[in-house]
Protein backbone atom coordinates (compact mmCIF):
# COMPACT_ATOMS: atom_id res chain seq x y z
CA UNK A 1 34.83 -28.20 68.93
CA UNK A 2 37.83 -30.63 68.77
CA UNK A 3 36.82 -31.89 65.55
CA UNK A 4 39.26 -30.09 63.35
CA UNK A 5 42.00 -30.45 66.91
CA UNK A 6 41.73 -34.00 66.50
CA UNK A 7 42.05 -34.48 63.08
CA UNK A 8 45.42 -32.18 62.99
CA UNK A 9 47.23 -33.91 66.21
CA UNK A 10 46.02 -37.58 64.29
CA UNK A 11 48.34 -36.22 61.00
CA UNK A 12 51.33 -34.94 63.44
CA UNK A 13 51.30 -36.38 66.75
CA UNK A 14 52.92 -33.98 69.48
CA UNK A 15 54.90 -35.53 72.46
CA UNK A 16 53.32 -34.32 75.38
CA UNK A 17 54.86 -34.60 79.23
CA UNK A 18 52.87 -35.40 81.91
CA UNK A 19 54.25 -34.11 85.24
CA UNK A 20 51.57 -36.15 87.50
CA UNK A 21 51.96 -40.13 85.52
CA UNK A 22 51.03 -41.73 88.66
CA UNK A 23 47.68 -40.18 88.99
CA UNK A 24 44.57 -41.85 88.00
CA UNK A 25 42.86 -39.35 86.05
CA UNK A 26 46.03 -38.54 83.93
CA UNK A 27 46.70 -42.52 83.12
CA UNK A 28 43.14 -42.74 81.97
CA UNK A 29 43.47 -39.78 79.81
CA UNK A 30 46.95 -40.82 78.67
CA UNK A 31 45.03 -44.49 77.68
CA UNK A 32 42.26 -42.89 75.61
CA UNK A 33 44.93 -40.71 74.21
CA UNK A 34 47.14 -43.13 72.88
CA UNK A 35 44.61 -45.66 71.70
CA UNK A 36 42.79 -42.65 69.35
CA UNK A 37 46.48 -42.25 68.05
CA UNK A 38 46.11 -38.48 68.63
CA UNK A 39 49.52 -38.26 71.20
CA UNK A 40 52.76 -39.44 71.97
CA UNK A 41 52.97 -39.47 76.09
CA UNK A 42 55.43 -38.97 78.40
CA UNK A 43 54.39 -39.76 82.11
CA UNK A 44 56.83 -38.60 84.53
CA UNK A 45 56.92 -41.00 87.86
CA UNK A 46 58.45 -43.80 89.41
CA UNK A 47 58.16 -47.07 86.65
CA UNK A 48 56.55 -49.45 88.94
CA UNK A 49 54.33 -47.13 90.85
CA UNK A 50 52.84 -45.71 87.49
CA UNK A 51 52.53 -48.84 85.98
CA UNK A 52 51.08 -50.12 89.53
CA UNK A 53 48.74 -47.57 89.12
CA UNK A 54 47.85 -48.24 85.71
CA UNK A 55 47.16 -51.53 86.14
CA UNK A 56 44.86 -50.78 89.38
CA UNK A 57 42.21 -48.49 87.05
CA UNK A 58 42.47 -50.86 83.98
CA UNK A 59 43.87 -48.13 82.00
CA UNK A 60 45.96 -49.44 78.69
CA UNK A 61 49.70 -47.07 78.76
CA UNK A 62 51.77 -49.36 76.92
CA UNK A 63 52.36 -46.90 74.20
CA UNK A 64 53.54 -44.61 76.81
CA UNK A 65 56.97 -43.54 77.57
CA UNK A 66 57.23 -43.72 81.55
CA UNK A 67 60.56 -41.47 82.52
CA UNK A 68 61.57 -41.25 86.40
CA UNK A 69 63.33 -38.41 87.55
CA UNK A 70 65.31 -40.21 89.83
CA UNK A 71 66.98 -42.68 86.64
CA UNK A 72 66.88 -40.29 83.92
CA UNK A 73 70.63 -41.20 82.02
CA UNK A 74 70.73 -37.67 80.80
CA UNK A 75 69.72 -35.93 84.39
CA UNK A 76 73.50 -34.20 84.63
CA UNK A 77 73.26 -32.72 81.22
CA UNK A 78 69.80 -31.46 82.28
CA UNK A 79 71.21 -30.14 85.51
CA UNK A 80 74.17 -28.36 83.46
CA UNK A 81 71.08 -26.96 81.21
CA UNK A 82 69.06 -25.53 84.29
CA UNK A 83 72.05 -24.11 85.79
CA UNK A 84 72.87 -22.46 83.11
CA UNK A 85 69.59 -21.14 82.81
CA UNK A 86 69.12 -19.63 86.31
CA UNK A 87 72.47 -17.24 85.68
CA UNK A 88 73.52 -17.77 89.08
CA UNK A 89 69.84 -18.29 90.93
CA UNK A 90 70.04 -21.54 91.43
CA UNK A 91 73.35 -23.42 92.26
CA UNK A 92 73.69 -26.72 91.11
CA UNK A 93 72.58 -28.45 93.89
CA UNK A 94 69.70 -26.40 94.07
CA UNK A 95 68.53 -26.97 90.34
CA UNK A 96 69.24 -31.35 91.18
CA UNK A 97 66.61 -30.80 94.17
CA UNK A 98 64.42 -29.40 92.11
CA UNK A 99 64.80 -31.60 89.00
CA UNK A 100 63.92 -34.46 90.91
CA UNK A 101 60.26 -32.86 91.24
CA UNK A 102 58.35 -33.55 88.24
CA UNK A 103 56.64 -29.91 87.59
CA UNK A 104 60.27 -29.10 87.02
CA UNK A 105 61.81 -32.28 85.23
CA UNK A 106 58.93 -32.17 82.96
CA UNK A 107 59.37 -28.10 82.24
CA UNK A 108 63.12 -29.35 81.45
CA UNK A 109 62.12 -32.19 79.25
CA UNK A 110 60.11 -29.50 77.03
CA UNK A 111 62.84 -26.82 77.38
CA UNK A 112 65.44 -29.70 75.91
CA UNK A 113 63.42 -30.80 73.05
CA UNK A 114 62.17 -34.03 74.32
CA UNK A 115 58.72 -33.32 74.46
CA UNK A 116 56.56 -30.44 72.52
CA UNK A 117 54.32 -29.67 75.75
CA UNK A 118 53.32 -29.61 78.83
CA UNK A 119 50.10 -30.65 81.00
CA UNK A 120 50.37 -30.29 84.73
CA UNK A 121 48.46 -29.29 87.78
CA UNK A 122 46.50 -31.90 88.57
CA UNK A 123 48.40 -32.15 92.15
CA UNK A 124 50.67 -29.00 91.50
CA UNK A 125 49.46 -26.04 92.37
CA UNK A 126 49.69 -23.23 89.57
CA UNK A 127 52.08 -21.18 90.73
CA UNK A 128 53.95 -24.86 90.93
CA UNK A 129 53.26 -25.01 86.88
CA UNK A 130 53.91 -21.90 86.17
CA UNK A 131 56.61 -20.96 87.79
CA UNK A 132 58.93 -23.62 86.24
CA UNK A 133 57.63 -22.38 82.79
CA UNK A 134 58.44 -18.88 83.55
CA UNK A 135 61.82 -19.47 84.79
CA UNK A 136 62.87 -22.02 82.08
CA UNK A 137 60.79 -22.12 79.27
CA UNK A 138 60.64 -18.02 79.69
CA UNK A 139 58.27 -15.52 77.16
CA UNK A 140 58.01 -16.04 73.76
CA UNK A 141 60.30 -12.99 71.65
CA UNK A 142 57.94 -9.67 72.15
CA UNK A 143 56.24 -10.71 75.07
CA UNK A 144 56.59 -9.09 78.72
CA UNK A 145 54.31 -11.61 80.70
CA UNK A 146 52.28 -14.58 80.62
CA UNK A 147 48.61 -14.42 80.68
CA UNK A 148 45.82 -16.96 80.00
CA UNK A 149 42.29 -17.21 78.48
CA UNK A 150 39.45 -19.80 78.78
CA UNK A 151 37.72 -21.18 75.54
CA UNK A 152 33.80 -21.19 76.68
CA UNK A 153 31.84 -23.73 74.24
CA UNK A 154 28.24 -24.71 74.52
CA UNK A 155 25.68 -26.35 72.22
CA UNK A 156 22.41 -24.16 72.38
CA UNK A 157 21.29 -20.24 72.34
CA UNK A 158 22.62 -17.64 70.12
CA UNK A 159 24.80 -19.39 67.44
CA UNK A 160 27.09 -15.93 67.74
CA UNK A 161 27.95 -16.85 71.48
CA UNK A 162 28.20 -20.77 71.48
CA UNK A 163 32.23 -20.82 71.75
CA UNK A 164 33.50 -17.73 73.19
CA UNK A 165 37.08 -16.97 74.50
CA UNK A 166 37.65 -14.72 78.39
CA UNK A 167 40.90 -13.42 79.72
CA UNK A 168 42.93 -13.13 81.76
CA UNK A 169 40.97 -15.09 84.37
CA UNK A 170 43.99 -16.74 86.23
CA UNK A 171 47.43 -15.57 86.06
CA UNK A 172 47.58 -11.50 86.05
CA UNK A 173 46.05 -9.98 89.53
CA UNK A 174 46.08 -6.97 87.79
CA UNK A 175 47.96 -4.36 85.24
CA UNK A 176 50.49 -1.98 87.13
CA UNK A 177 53.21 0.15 85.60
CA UNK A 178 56.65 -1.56 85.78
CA UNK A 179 59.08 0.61 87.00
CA UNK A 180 63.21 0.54 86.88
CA UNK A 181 65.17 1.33 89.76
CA UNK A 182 65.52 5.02 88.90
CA UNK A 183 61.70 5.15 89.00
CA UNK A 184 61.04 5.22 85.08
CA UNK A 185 58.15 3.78 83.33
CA UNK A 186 59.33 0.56 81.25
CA UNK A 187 55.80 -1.01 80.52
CA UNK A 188 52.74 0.44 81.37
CA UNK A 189 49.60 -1.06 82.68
CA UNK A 190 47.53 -0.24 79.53
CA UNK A 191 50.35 -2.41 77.37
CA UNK A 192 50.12 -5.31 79.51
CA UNK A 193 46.28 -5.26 78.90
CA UNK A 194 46.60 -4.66 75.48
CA UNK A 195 49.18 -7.68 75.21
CA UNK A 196 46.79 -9.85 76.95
CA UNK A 197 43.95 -8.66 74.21
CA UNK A 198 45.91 -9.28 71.32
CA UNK A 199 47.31 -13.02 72.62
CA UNK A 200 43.63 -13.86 73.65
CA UNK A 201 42.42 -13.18 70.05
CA UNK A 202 45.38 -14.99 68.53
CA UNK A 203 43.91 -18.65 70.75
CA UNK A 204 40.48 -17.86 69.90
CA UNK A 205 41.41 -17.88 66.33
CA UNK A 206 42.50 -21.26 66.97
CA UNK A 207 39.15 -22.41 67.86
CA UNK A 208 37.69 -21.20 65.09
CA UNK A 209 36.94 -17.86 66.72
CA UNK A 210 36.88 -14.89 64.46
CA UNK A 211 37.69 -12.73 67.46
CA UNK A 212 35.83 -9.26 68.07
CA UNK A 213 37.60 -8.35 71.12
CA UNK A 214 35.33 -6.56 73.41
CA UNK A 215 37.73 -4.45 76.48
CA UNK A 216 35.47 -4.85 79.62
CA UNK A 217 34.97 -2.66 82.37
CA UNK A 218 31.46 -0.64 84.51
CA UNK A 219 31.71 2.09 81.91
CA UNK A 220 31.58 2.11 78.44
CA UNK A 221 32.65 4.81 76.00
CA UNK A 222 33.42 7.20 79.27
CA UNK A 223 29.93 6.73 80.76
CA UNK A 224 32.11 5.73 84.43
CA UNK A 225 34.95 7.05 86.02
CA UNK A 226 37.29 5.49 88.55
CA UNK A 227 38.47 2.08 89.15
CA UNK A 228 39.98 0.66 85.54
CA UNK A 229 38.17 2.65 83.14
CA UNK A 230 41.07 4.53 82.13
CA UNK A 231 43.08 1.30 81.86
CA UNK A 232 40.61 -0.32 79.68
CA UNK A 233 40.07 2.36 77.20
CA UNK A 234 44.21 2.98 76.84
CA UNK A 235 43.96 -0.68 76.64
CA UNK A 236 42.20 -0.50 73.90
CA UNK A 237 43.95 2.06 71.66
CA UNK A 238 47.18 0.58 72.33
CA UNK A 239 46.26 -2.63 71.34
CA UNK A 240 44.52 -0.99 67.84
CA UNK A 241 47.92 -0.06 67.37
CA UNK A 242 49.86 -2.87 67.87
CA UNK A 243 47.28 -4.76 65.65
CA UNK A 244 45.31 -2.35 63.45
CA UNK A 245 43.58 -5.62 61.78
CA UNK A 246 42.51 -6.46 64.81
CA UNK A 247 38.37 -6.14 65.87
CA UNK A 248 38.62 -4.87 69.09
CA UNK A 249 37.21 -1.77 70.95
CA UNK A 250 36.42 -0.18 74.20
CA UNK A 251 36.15 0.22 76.99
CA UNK A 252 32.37 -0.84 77.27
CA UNK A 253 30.06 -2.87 79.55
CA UNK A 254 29.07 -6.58 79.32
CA UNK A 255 25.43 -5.74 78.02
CA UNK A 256 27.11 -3.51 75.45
CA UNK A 257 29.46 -5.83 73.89
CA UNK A 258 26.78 -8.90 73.62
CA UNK A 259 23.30 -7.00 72.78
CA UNK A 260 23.39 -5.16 69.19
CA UNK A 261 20.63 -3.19 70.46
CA UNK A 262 22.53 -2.15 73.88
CA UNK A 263 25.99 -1.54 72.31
CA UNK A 264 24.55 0.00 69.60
CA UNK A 265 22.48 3.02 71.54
CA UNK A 266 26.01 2.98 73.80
CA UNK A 267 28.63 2.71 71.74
CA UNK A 268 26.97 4.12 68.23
CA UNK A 269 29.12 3.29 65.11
CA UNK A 270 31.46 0.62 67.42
CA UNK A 271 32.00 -2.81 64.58
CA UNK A 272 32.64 -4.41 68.03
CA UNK A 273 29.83 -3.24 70.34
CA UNK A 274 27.06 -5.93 70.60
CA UNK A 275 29.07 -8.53 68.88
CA UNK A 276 32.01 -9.40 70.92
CA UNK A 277 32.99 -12.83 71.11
CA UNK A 278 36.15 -12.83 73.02
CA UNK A 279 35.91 -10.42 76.45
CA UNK A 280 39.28 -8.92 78.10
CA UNK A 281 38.95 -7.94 81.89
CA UNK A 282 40.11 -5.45 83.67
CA UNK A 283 41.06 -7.63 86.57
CA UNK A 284 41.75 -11.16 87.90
CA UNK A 285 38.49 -11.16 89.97
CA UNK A 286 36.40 -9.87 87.20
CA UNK A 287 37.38 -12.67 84.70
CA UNK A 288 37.67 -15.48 86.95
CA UNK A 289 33.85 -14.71 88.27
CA UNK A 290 33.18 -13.83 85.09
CA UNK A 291 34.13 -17.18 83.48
CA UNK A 292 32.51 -19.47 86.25
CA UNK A 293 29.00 -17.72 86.10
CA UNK A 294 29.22 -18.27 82.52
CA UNK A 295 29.77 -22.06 83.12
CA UNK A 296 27.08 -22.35 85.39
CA UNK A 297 24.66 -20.49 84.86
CA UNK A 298 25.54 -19.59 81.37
CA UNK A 299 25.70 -23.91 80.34
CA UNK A 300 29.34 -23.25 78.87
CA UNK A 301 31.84 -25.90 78.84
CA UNK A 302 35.18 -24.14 80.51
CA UNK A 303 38.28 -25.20 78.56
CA UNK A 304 41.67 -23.70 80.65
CA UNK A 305 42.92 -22.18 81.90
CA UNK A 306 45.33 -21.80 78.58
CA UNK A 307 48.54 -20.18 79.11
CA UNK A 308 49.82 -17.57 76.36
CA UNK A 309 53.12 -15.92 75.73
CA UNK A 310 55.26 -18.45 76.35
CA UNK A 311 57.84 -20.08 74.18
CA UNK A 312 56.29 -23.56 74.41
CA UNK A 313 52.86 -25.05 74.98
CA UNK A 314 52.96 -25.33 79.03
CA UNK A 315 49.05 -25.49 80.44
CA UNK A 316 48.10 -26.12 84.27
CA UNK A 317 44.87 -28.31 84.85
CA UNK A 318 42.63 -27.98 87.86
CA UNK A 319 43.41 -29.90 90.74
CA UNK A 320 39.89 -30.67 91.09
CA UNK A 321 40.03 -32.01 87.14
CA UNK A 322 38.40 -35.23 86.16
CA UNK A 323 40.30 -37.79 83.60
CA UNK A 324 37.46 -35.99 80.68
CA UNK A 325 39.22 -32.59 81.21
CA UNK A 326 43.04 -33.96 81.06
CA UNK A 327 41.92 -35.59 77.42
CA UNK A 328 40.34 -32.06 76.51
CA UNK A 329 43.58 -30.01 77.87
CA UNK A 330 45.91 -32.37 76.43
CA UNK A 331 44.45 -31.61 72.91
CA UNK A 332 44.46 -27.90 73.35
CA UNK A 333 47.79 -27.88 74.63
CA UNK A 334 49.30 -29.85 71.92
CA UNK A 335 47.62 -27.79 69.40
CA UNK A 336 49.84 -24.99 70.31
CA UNK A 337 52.70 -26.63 69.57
């Protein structure tokens, strides 16, 4: 899968920002990184300790830039930057605390130009990565919220289904109206939904996905009532709107969207139904139990979880990550850029 990634980032190297640069796993990703000439690294930490570190696991960084918080020449400029930012949330002593964190220096360092991305997470929490982002970094012109996806990849069964792409299985609990303070509607459920649709098939595409955008719920074509089923099928026709190119129907079942025969007899005349490569749930707990029995049970390598609608390339890593998935989400995140 990260034939055509690799190949790309080897022609343009991005500068990616490590917020974690004295952890192990993220020094021997950095070092594998930087030898394959596919990224220019930034590891955020004290000098010594990372190189300390480095040293300890026999991990090569010398073609890394190491930047500490705590001696960074242009920190009151940066401070001046974030203040300015926050309007008035943050006073300036405030935005120093927090710049001498490295979830937030590193958000900074991206937001300034220094570096094209961001991978974090792998001690951070991610409300701890994402949080920065959304308060610096902020959505990308047109969007209203940040969602993610998961690229699923394996190497056997149906050719159709070997890379795949589910979201939101990590950021959005779920898709309320948003309300003003006189009570009036300014973004309804259904276009959040339909947002998160239309960014999901934009990173599949990415990977090579030729996304057919299945909207998931227990019913399909009205079978159900309840629950989402109304949010998933005005889901759907507001997303056909926003993208009329777009493959993408609803709402139906699982078996419906994967088995020509099933979405066929259920969804009769649907180009999607049966053939859906890249699923949209209804809710947080349905994607994120969704994704996991697909990786194992299903044998799918889980890539993400990969942050969309924001302005730059920020992506959280799991805290349980080993140094193999930093080197994968440092690819994918600088192939955003």
């Amino acid at each position: 899968m990260f034939t055509k990634l690799t190949q790309q980032l080897k022609a343009d190297p991005k500068k990616i920002v490590f917020t974690e640069g004295h952890d192990a796993r993220i020094l021997e990703a950095a070092a594998r990184l930087l030898k394959e000439g596919l990224l220019k690294v930034i590891l955020v930490g004290n000098v010594e300790e990372v190189k300390a570190k480095a040293n300890q696991g026999g991990f090569d960084i010398a073609g890394a830039e190491i930047v500490d918080p705590a001696t960074y020449p242009g920190m009151d400029e940066m401070v001046a930057k974030m203040v300015e930012l926050r309007r008035g949330k943050m006073s300036e002593e405030e935005c120093r605390a927090a710049l001498a964190k490295g979830n937030y220096f590193g958000t900074m360092l991206v937001k300034m130009g220094v570096a094209d991305c961001l991978l974090g997470g792998a001690t951070y929490s991610t409300a701890d990565t994402v949080r920065p982002a959304l308060q610096l970094i902020k959505t990308k012109p047109g969007a209203h919220l940040v969602s993610s996806c998961f690229i699923m990849n394996r190497d056997t069964g149906d050719e159709a289904l070997r890379r795949i792409c589910m979201g939101d299985c990590a950021i959005n609990l779920s898709y309320e109206d948003s309300v003003d303070k006189d009570g009036n509607v300014t973004l309804t459920g259904a276009q959040k939904l339909a947002e998160v649709a239309i960014e999901c098939a934009k990173c599949a595409k990415i990977f090579g996905i030729d996304p057919k955008v299945a909207m998931l719920s227990f019913s399909t074509k009205g079978s159900g009532k309840g629950g989402t089923v109304a949010l998933s099928a005005e889901a759907t026709k507001v997303a056909q709107e926003m993208d009329p190119t777009l493959a993408i129907d609803g709402e139906m079942q699982f078996d419906a969207a994967v088995s020509p025969t099933v979405g066929q007899l259920k969804f009769p005349g649907s180009t999607v139904a049966g053939y859906a490569n890249t699923f949209i749930f209804p809710l947080i707990e349905a994607g994120n139990i969704g994704y996991k029995i697909a990786q194992r049970l299903g044998g799918y390598d889980a890539y993400g979880p990969i942050l969309l609608g924001l302005n730059a390339p920020i992506n959280d890593l799991s805290r349980g990550c080993n140094a193999e998935e930093v080197y994968s989400m440092a690819i994918i995140t600088a192939a955003l850029a």
